[in-house]
Protein backbone atom coordinates (compact mmCIF):
# COMPACT_ATOMS: atom_id res chain seq x y z
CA UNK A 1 -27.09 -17.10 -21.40
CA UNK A 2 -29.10 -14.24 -23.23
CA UNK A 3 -27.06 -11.00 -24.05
CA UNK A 4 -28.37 -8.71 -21.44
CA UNK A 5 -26.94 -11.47 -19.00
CA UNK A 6 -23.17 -11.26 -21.25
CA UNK A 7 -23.54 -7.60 -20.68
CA UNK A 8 -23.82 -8.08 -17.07
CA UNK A 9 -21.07 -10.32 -17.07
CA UNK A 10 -18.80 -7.91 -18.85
CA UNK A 11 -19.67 -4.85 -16.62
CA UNK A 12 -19.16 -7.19 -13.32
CA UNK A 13 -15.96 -8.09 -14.79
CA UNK A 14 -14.72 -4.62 -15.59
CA UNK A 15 -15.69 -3.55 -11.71
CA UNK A 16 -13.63 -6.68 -10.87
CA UNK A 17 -11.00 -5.23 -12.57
CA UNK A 18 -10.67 -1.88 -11.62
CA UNK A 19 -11.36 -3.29 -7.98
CA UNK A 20 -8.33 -4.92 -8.65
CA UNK A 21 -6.46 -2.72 -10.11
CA UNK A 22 -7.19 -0.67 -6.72
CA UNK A 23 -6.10 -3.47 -4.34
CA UNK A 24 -2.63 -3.42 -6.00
CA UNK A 25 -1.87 0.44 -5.88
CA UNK A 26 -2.90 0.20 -2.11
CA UNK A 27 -0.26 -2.73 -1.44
CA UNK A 28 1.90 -0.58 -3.19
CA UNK A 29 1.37 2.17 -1.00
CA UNK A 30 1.57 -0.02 1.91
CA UNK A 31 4.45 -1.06 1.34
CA UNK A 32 5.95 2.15 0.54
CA UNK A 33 5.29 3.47 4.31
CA UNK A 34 6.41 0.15 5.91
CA UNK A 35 9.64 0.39 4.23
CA UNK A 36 9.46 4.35 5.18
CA UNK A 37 8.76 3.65 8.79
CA UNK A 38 11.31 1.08 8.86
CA UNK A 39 14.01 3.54 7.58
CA UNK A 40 12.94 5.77 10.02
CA UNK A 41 13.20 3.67 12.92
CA UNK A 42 16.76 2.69 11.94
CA UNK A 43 17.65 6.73 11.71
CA UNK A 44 16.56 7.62 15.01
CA UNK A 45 18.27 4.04 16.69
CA UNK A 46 21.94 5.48 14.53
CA UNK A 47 21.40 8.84 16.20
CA UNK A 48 20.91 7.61 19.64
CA UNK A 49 24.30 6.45 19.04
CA UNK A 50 25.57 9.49 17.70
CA UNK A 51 25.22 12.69 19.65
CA UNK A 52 26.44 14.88 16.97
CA UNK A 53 25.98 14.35 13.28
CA UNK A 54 26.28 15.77 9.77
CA UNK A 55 23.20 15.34 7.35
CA UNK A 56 21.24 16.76 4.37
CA UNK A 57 18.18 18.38 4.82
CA UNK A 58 15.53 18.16 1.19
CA UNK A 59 13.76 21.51 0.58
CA UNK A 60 12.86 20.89 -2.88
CA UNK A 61 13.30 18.70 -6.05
CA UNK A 62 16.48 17.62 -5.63
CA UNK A 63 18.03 20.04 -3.57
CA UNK A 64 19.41 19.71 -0.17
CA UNK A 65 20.80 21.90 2.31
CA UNK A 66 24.25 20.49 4.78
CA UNK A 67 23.52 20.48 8.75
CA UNK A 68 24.24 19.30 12.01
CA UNK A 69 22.15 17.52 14.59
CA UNK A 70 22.71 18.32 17.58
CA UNK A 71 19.25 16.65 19.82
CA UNK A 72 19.50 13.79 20.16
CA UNK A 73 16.46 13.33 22.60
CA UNK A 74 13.94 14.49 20.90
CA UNK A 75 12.08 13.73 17.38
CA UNK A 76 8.90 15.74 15.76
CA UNK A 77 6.35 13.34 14.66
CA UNK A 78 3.83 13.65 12.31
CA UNK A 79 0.61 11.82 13.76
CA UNK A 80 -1.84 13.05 10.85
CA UNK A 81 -4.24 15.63 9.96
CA UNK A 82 -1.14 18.57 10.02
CA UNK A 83 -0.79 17.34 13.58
CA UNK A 84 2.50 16.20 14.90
CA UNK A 85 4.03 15.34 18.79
CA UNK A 86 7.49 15.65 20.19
CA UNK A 87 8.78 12.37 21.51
CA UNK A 88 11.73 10.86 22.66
CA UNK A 89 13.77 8.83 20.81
CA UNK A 90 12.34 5.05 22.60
CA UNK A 91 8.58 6.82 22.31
CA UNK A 92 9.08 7.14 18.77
CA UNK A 93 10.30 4.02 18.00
CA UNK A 94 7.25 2.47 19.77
CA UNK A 95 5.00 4.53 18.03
CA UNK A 96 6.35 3.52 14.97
CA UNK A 97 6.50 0.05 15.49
CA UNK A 98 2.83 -0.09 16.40
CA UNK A 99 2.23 1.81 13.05
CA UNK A 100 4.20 -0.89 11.27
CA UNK A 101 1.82 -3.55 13.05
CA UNK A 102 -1.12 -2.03 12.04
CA UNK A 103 0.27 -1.54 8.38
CA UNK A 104 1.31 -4.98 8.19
CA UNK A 105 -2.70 -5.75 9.15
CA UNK A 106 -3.56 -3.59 6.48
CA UNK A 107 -1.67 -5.40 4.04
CA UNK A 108 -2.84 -9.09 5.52
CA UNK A 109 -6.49 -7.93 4.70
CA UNK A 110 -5.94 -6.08 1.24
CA UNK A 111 -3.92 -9.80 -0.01
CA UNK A 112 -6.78 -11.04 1.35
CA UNK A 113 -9.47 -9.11 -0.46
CA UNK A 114 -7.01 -8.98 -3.59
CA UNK A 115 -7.20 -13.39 -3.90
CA UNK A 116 -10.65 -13.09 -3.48
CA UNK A 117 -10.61 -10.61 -6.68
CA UNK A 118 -8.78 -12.64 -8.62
CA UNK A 119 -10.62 -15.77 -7.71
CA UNK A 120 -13.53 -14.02 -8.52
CA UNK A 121 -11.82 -12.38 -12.17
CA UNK A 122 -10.97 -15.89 -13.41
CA UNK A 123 -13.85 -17.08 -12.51
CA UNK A 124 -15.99 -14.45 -14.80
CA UNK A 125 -13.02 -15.29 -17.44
CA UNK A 126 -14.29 -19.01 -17.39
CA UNK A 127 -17.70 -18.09 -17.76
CA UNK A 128 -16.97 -15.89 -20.82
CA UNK A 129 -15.25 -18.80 -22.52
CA UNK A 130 -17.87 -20.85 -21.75
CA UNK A 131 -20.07 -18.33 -23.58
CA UNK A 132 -17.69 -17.80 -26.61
CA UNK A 133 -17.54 -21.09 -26.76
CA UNK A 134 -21.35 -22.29 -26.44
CA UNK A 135 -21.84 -18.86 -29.77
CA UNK A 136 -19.19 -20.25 -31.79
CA UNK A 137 -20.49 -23.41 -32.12
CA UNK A 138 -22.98 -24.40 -35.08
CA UNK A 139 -26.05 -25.25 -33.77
CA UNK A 140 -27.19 -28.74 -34.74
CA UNK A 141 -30.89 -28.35 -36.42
């Protein structure tokens, strides 16, 4: 293997890595919103059971604000780009549970992609000790 080849081998494997690297923080972030949708899915089925309750509403870094819900028909949801629907409580929880299908696609194809990386990664890590190897050996003459 000539040195412009190593090089090549190096740079392929630092792409690999950072491809990686990638991969991972978009599981993580997959993840996240399933277990966000989830949670949500579960508050809006406990207050169809409740038709008053108390809760705590965020409005900044660590700071809440006490209130009372009082509908308990209707939810604002946040579809994307700034746009959001009202829905009904069942609506909701179908539209959320086809998000969670979709995400849990997502995540099927990134594990996918990610084994593929790391098949790939050790692969280019075999080759490289192959190559240490075959330069730190004293050439018979």
């Amino acid at each position: 293997m000539s040195e412009e080849q190593a090089q090549q081998l190096m740079q392929q494997m630092q792409m690999l890595e950072t491809y990686f690297s990638d991969l991972s923080q978009r599981e993580g972030t997959f993840l996240s919103v399933l277990r966000e949708a989830t949670a949500a899915i579960e508050s809006i089925k406990s207050l169809s059971q409740k038709p008053e309750s108390e809760t705590l509403v965020p409005i900044g870094i660590g700071t809440y604000i006490p209130t009372k819900i009082s509908s308990t028909s209707k939810i604002v949801l946040s579809i994307g780009a700034g746009v959001a629907v009202e829905k009904d409580f069942p609506s909701a929880i179908n539209y959320l549970e086809a998000h969670i299908k979709e995400i849990e696609v997502a995540l099927q194809d990134n594990a996918a992609k990610k084994q593929d990386a790391a098949a790939r990664l050790e692969q280019g890590r075999e080759q490289i000790n192959q190559l240490m190897q075959s330069v730190s050996q004293p050439k018979s003459g």
